[in-house]
N, C-alpha and C. Protein backbone atom coordinates (compact mmCIF):
# COMPACT_ATOMS: atom_id res chain seq x y z
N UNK A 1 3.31 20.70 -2.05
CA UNK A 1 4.71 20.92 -2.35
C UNK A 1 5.32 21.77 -1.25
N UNK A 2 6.37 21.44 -0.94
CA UNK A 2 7.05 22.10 -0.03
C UNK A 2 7.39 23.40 -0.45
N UNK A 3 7.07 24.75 -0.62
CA UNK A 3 7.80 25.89 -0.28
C UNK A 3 8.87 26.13 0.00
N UNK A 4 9.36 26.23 1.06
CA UNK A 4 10.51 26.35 1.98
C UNK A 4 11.16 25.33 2.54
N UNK A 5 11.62 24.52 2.40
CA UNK A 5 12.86 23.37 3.12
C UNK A 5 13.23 23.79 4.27
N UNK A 6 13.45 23.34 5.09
CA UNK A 6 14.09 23.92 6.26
C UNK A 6 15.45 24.02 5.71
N UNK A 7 15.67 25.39 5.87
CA UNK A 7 17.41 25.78 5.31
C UNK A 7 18.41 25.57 6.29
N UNK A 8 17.94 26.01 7.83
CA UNK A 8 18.22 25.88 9.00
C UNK A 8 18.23 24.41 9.31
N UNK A 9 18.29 23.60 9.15
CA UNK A 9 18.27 21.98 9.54
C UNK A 9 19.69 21.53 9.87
N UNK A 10 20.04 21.80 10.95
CA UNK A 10 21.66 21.31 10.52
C UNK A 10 22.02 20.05 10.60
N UNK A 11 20.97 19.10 10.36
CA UNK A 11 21.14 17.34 10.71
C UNK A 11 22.03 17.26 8.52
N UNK A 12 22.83 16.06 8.58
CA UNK A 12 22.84 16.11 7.17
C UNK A 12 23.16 14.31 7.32
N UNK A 13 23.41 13.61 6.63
CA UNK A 13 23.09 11.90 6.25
C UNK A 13 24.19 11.07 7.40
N UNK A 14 25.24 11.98 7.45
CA UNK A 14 26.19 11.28 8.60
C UNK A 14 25.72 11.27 9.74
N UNK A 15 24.81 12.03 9.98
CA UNK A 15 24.81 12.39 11.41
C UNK A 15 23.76 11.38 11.94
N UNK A 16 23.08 10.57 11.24
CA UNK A 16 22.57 9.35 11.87
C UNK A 16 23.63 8.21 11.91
N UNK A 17 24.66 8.30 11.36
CA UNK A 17 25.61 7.01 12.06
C UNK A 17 25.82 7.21 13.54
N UNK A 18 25.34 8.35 13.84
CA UNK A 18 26.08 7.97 15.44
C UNK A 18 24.88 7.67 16.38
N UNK A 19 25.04 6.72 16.16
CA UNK A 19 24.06 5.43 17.06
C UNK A 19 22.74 5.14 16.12
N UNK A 20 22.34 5.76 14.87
CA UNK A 20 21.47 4.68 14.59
C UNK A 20 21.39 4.20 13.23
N UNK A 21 20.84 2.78 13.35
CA UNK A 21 21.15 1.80 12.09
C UNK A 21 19.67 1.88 11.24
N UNK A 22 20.62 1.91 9.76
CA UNK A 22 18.54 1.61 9.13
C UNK A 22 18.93 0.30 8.59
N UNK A 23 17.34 -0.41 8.97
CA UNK A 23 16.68 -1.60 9.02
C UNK A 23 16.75 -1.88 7.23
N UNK A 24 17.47 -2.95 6.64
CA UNK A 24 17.40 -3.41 5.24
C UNK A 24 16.43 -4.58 5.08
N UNK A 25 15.73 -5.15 6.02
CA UNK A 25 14.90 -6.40 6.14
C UNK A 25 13.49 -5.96 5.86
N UNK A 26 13.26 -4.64 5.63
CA UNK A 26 11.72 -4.29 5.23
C UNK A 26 11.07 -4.45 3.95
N UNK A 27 9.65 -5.19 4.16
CA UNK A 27 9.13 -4.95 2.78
C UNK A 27 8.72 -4.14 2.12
N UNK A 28 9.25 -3.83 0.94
CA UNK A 28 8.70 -2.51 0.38
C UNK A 28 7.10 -2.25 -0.06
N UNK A 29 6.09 -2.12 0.97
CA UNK A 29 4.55 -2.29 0.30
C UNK A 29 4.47 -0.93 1.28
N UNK A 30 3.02 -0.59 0.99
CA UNK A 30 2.27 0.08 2.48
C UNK A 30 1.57 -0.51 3.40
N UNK A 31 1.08 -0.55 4.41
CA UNK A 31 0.30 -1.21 5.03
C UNK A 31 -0.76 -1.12 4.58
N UNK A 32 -1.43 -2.68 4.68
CA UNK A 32 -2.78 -2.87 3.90
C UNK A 32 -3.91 -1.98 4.51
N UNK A 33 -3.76 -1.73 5.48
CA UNK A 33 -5.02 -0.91 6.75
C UNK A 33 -4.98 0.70 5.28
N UNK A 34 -4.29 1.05 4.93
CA UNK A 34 -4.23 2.09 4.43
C UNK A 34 -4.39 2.01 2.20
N UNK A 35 -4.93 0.64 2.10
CA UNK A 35 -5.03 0.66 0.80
C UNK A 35 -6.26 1.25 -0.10
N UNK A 36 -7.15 1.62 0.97
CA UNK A 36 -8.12 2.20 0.60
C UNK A 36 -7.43 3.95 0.22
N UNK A 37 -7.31 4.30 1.55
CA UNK A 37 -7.16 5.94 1.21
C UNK A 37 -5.83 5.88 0.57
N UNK A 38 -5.15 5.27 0.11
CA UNK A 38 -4.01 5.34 -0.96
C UNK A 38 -4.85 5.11 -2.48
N UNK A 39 -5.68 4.04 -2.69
CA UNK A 39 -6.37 3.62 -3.98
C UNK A 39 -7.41 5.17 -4.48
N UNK A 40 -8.21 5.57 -3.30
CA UNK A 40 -8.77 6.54 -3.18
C UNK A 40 -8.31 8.23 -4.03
N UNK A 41 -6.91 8.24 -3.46
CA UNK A 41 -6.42 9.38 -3.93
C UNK A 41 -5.14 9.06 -4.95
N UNK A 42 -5.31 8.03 -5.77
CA UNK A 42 -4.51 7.30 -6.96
C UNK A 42 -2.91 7.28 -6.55
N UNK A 43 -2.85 6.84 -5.14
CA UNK A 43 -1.09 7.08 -5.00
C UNK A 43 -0.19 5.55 -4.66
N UNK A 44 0.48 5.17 -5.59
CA UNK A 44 0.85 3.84 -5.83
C UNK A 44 1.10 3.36 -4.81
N UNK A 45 0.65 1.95 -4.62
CA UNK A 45 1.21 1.05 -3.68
C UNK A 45 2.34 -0.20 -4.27
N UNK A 46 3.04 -0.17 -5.28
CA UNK A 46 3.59 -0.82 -6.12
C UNK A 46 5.21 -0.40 -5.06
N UNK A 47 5.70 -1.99 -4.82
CA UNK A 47 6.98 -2.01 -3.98
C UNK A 47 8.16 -1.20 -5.02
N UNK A 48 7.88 -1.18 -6.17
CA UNK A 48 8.92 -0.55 -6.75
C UNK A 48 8.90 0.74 -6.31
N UNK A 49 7.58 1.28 -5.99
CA UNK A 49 7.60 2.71 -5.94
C UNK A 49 7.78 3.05 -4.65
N UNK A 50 7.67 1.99 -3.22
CA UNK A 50 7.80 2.43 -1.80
C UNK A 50 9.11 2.30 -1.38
N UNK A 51 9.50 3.07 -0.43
CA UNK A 51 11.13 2.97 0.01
C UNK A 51 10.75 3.10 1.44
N UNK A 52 11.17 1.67 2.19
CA UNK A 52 10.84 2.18 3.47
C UNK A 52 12.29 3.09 3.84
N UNK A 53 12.28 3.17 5.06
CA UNK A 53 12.81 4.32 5.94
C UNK A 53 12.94 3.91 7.32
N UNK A 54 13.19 2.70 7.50
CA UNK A 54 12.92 2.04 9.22
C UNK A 54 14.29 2.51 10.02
N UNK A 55 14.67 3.19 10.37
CA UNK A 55 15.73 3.75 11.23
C UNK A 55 15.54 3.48 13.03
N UNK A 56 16.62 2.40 13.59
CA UNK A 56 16.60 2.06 14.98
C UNK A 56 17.55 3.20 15.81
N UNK A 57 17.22 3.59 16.91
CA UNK A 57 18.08 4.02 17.75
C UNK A 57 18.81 2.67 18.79
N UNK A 58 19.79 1.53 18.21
CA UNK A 58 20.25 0.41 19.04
C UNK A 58 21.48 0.68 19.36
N UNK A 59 22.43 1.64 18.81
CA UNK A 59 23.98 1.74 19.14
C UNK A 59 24.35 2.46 19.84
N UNK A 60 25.27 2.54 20.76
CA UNK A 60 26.08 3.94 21.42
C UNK A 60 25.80 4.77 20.96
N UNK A 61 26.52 6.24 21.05
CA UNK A 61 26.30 7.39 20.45
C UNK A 61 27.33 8.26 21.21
N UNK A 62 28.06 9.43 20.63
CA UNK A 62 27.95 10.89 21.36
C UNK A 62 26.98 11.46 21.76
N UNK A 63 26.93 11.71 22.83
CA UNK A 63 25.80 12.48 23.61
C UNK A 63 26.00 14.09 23.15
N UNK A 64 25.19 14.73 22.66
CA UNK A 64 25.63 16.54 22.89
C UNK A 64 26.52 16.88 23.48
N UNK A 65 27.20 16.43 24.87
CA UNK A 65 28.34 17.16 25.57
C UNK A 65 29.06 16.48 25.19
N UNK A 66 29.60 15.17 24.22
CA UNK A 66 30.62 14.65 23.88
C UNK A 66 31.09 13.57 24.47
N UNK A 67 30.09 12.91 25.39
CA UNK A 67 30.43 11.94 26.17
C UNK A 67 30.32 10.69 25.37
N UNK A 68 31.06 9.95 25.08
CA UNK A 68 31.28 8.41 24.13
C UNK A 68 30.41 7.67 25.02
N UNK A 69 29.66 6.66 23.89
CA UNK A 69 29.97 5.18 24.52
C UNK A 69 28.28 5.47 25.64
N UNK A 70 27.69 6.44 25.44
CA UNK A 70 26.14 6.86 25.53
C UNK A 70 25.30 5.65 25.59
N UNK A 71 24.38 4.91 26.64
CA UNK A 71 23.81 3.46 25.58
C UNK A 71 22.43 3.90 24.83
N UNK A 72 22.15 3.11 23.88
CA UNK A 72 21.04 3.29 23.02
C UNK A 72 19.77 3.30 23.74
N UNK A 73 18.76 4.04 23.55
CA UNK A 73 17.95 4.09 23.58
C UNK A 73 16.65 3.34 23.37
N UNK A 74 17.06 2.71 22.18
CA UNK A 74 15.79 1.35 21.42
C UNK A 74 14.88 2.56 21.11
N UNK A 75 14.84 3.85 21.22
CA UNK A 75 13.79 4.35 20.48
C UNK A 75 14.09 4.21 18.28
N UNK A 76 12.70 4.21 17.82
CA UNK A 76 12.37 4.11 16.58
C UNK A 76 12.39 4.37 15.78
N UNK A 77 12.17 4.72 14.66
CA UNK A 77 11.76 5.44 13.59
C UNK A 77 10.90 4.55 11.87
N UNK A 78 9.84 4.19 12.28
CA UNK A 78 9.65 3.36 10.92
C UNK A 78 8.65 3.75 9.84
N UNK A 79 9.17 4.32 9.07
CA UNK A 79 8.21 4.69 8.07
C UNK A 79 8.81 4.26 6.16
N UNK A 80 7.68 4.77 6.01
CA UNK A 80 7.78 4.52 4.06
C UNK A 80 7.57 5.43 3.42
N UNK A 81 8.17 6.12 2.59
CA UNK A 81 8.41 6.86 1.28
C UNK A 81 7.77 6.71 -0.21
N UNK A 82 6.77 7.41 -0.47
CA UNK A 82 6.38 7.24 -2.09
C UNK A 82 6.62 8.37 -2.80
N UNK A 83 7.84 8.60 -3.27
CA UNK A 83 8.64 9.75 -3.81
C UNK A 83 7.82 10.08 -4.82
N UNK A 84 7.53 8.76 -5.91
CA UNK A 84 6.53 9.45 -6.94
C UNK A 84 5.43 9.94 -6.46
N UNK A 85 4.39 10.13 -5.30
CA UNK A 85 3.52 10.16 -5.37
C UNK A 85 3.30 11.69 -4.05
N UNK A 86 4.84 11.63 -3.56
CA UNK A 86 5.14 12.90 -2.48
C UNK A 86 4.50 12.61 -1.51
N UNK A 87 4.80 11.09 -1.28
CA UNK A 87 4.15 10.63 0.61
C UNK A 87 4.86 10.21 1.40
N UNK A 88 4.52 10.34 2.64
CA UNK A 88 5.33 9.83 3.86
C UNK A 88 4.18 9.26 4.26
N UNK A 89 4.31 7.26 4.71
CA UNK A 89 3.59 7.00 5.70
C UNK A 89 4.28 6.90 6.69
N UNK A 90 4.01 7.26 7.99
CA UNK A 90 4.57 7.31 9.39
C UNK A 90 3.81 6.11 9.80
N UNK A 91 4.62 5.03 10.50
CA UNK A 91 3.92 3.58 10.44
C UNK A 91 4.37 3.35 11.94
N UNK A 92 5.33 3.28 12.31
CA UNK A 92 5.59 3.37 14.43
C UNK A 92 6.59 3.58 14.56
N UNK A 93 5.97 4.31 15.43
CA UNK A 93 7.48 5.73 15.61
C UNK A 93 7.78 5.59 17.43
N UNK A 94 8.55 5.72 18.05
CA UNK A 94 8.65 5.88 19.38
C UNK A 94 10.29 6.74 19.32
N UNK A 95 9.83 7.45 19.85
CA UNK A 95 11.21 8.74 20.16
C UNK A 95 12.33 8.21 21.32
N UNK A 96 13.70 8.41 20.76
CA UNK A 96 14.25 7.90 21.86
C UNK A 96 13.81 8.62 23.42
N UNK A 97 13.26 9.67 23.67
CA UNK A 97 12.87 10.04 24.52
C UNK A 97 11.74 9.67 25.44
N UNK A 98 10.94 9.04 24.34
CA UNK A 98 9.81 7.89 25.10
C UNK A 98 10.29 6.97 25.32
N UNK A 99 11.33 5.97 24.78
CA UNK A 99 11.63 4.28 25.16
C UNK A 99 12.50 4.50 26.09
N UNK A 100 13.50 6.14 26.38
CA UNK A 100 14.21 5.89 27.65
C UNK A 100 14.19 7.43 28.03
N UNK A 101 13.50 7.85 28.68
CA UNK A 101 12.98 9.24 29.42
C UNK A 101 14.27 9.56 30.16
N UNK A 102 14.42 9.02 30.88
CA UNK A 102 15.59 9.29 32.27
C UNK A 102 17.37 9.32 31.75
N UNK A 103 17.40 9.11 30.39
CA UNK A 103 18.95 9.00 29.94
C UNK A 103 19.29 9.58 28.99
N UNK A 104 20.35 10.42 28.39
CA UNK A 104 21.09 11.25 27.81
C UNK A 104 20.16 10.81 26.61
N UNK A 105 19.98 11.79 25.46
CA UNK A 105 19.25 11.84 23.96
C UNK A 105 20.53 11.62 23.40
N UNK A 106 20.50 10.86 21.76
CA UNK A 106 21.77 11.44 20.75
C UNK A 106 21.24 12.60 20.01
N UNK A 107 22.15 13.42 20.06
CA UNK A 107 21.81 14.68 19.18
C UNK A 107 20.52 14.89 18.10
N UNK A 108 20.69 13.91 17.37
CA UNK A 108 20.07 13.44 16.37
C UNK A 108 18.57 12.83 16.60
N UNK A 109 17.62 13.37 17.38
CA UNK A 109 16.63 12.33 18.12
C UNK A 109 15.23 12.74 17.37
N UNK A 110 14.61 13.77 16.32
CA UNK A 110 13.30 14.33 16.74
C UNK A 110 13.07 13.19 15.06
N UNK A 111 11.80 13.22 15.25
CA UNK A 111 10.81 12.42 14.22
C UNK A 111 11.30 13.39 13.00
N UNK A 112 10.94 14.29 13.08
CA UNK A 112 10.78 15.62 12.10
C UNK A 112 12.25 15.68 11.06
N UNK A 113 13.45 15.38 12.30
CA UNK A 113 14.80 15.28 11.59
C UNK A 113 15.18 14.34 10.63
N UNK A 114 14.53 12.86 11.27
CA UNK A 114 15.07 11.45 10.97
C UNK A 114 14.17 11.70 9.60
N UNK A 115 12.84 11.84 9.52
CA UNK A 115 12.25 11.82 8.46
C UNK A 115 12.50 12.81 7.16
N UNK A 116 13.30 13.91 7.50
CA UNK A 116 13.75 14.82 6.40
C UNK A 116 14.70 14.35 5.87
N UNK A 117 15.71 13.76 6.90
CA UNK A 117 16.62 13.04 6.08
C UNK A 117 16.63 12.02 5.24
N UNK A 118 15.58 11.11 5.35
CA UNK A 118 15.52 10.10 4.96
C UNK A 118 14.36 10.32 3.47
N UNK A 119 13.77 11.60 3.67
CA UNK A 119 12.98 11.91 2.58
C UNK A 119 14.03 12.74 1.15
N UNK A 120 15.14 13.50 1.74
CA UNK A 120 16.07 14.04 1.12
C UNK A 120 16.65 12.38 0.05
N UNK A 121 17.35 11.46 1.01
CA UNK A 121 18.10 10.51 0.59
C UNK A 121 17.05 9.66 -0.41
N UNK A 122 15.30 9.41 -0.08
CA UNK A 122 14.98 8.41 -0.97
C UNK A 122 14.12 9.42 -2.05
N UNK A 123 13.69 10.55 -2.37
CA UNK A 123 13.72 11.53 -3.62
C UNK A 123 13.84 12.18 -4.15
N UNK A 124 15.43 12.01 -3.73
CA UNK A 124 16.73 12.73 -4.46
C UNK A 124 16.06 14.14 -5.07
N UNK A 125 15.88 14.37 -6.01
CA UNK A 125 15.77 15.57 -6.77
C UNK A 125 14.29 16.17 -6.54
N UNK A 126 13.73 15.56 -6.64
CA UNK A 126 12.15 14.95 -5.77
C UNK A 126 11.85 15.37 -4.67
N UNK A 127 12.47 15.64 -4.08
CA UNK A 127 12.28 16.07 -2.88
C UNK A 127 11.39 17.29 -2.61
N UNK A 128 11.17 18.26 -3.15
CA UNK A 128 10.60 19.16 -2.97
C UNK A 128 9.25 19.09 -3.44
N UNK A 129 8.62 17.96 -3.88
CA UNK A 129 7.61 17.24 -4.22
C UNK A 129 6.63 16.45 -2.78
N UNK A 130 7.07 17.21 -1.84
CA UNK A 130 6.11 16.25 -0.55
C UNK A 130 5.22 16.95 -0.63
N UNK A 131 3.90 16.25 -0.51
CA UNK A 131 2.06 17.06 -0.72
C UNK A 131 1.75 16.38 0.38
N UNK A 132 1.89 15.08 0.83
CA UNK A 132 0.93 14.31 2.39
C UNK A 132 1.97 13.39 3.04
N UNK A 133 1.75 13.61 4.32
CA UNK A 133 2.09 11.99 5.67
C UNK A 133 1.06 12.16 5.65
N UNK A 134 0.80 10.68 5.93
CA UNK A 134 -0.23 9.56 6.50
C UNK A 134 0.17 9.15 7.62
N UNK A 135 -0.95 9.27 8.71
CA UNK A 135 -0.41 8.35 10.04
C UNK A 135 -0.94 7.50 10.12
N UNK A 136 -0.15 5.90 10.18
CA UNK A 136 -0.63 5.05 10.42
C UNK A 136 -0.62 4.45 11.79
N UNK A 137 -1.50 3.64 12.33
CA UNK A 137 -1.47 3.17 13.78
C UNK A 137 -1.33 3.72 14.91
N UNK A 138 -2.85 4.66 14.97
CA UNK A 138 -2.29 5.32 16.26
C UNK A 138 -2.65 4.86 17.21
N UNK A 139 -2.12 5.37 18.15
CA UNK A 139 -2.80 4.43 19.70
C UNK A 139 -3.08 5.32 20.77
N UNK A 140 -4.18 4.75 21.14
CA UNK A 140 -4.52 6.45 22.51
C UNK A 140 -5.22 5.39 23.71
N UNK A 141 -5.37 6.30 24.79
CA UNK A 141 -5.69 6.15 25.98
C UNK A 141 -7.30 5.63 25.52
N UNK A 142 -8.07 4.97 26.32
CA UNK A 142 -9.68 4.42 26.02
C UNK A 142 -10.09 6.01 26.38
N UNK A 143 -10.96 6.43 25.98
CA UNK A 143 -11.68 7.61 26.04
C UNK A 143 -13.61 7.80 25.45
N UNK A 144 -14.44 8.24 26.01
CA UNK A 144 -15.83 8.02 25.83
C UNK A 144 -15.93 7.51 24.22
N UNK A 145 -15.38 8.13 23.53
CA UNK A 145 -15.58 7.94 21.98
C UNK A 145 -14.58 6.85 21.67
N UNK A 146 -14.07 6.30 22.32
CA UNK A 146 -13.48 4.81 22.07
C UNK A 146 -14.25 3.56 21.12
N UNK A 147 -15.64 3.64 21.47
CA UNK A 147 -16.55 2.54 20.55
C UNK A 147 -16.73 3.25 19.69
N UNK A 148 -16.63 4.42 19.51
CA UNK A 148 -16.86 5.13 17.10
C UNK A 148 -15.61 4.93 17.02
N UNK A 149 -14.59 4.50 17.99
CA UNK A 149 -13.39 4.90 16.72
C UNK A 149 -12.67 3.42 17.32
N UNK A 150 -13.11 2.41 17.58
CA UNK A 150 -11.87 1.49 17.77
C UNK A 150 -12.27 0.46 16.55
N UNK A 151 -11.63 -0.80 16.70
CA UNK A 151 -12.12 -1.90 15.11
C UNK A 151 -11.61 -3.03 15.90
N UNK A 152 -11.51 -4.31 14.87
CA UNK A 152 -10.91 -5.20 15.55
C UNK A 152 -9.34 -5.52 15.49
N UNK A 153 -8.94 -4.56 15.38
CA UNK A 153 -7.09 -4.39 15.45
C UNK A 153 -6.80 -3.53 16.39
N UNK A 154 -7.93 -2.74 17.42
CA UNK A 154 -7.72 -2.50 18.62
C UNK A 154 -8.05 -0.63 18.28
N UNK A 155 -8.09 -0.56 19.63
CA UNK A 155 -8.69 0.84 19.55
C UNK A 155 -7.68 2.32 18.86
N UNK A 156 -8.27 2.73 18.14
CA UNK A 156 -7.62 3.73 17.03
C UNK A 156 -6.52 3.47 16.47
N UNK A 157 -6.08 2.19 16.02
CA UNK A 157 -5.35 1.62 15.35
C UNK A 157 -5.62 2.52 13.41
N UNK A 158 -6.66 2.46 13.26
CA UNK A 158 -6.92 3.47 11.76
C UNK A 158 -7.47 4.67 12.02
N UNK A 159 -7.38 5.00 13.19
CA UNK A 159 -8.22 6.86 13.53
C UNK A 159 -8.45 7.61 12.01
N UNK A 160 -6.81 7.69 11.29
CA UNK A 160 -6.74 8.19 10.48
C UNK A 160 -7.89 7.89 9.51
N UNK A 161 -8.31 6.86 9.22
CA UNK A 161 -9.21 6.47 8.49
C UNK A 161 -10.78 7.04 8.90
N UNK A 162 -11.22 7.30 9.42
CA UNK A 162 -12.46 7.69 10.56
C UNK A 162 -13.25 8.11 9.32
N UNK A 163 -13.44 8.72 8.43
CA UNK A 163 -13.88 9.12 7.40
C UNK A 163 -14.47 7.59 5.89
N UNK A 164 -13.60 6.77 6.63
CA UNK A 164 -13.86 5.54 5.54
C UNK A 164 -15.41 4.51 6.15
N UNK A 165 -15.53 4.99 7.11
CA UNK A 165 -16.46 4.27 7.81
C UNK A 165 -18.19 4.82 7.52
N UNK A 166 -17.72 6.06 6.79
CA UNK A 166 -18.95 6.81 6.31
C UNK A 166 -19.11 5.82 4.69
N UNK A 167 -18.06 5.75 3.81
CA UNK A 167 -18.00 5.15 2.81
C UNK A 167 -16.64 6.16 1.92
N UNK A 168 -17.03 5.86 0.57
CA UNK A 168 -15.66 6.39 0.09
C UNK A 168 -16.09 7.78 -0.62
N UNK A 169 -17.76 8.14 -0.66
CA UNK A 169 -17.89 9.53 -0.58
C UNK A 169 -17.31 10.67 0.20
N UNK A 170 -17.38 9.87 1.35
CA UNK A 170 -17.19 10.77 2.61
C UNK A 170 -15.70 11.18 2.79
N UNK A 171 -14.50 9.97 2.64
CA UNK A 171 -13.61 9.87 2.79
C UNK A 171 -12.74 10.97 1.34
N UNK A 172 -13.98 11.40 0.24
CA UNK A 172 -12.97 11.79 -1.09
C UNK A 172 -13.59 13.32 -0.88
N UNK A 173 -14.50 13.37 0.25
CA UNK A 173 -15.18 15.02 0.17
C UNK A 173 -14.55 15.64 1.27
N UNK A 174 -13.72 14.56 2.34
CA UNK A 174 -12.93 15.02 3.47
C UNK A 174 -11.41 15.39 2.92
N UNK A 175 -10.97 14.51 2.18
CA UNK A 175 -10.05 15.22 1.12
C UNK A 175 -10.05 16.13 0.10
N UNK A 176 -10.90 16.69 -0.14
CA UNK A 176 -11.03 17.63 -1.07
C UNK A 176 -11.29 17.06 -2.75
N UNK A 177 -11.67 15.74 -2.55
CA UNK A 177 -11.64 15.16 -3.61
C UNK A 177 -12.75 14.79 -4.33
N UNK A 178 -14.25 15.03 -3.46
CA UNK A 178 -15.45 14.70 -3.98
C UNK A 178 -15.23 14.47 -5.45
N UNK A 179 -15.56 12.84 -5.89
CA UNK A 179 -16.45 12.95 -7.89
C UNK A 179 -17.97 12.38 -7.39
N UNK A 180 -17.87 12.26 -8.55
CA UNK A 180 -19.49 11.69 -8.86
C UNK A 180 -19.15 10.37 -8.14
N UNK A 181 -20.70 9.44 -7.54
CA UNK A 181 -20.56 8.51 -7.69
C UNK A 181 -21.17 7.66 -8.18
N UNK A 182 -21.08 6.25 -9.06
CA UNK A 182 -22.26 5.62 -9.61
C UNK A 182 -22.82 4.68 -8.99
């Protein structure tokens, strides 16, 4: 549970109209790569209960100094919401600052922002109910430990998972969740 909210946040629901659009074409599930450690720690995968959150950086914008007409970035934001269950999966994210390094940010740019807002807007009262993000799909440079951790959806595509590969003991004693098993 969240404690403290950021009180200091001064992003509030308007302030993503200026330059970015959320995506209505998403299906409401989780990604299957992650149905284990969701089944694992009893947190619904039922579309009624997921709200994605896919937010594009594709439009103009005000830039911080006020300059109109800014071009978009194409950086990302795509994730899903399980309000009942107080989750964020983070599913692919690219910052407008990674898809365009060399050109003006919109105000509005950090992961941390887009996702508070969008956690405020999909559990409403709820909100102060976040216990886990999940990262899904990460991707890294090849590195010596590349063969323990890659699969056949490419290398550290489930990192997060690294614990499931022991079995689902391993994965419920790395969560704090050890039961019995039969």
């Amino acid at each position: 549970m969240i404690m403290n909210a950021p009180a200091n946040n001064p992003w509030v629901q308007e302030d993503l109209q200026n330059g970015w659009t959320k995506r209505e074409d998403v299906v409401a599930e989780p990604p299957q790569e992650l149905d284990f450690v969701l089944d694992s720690m009893g947190i619904s995968r039922s579309y009624i209960d997921v709200k994605p959150a896919y937010w594009n950086q594709d439009k103009t914008f005000v830039d911080a100094d006020g300059k109109p007409d800014t071009p978009a970035t194409l950086g990302y934001y795509h994730n899903k919401m399980i309000p009942s269950s107080g989750t964020i999966i983070a599913e692919a994210n690219y910052s407008p600052k990674f898809k365009a390094p060399n050109q003006p940010l919109p105000p509005l740019n950090r992961w941390s922002d887009i996702v508070w807002l969008s956690w405020l807007a999909e559990a409403g009262s709820e909100a102060s109910n976040l216990i886990l993000i999940l990262r899904n799909n990460i991707i890294t440079q090849p590195t010596p430990l590349g063969p323990m951790i890659s699969n056949s959806r490419g290398l550290g595509s489930r990192m997060i998972l690294g614990a499931r590969r022991r079995g689902k003991r391993s994965w419920l004693r790395a969560m704090g969740k050890e039961e019995r098993m039969c």
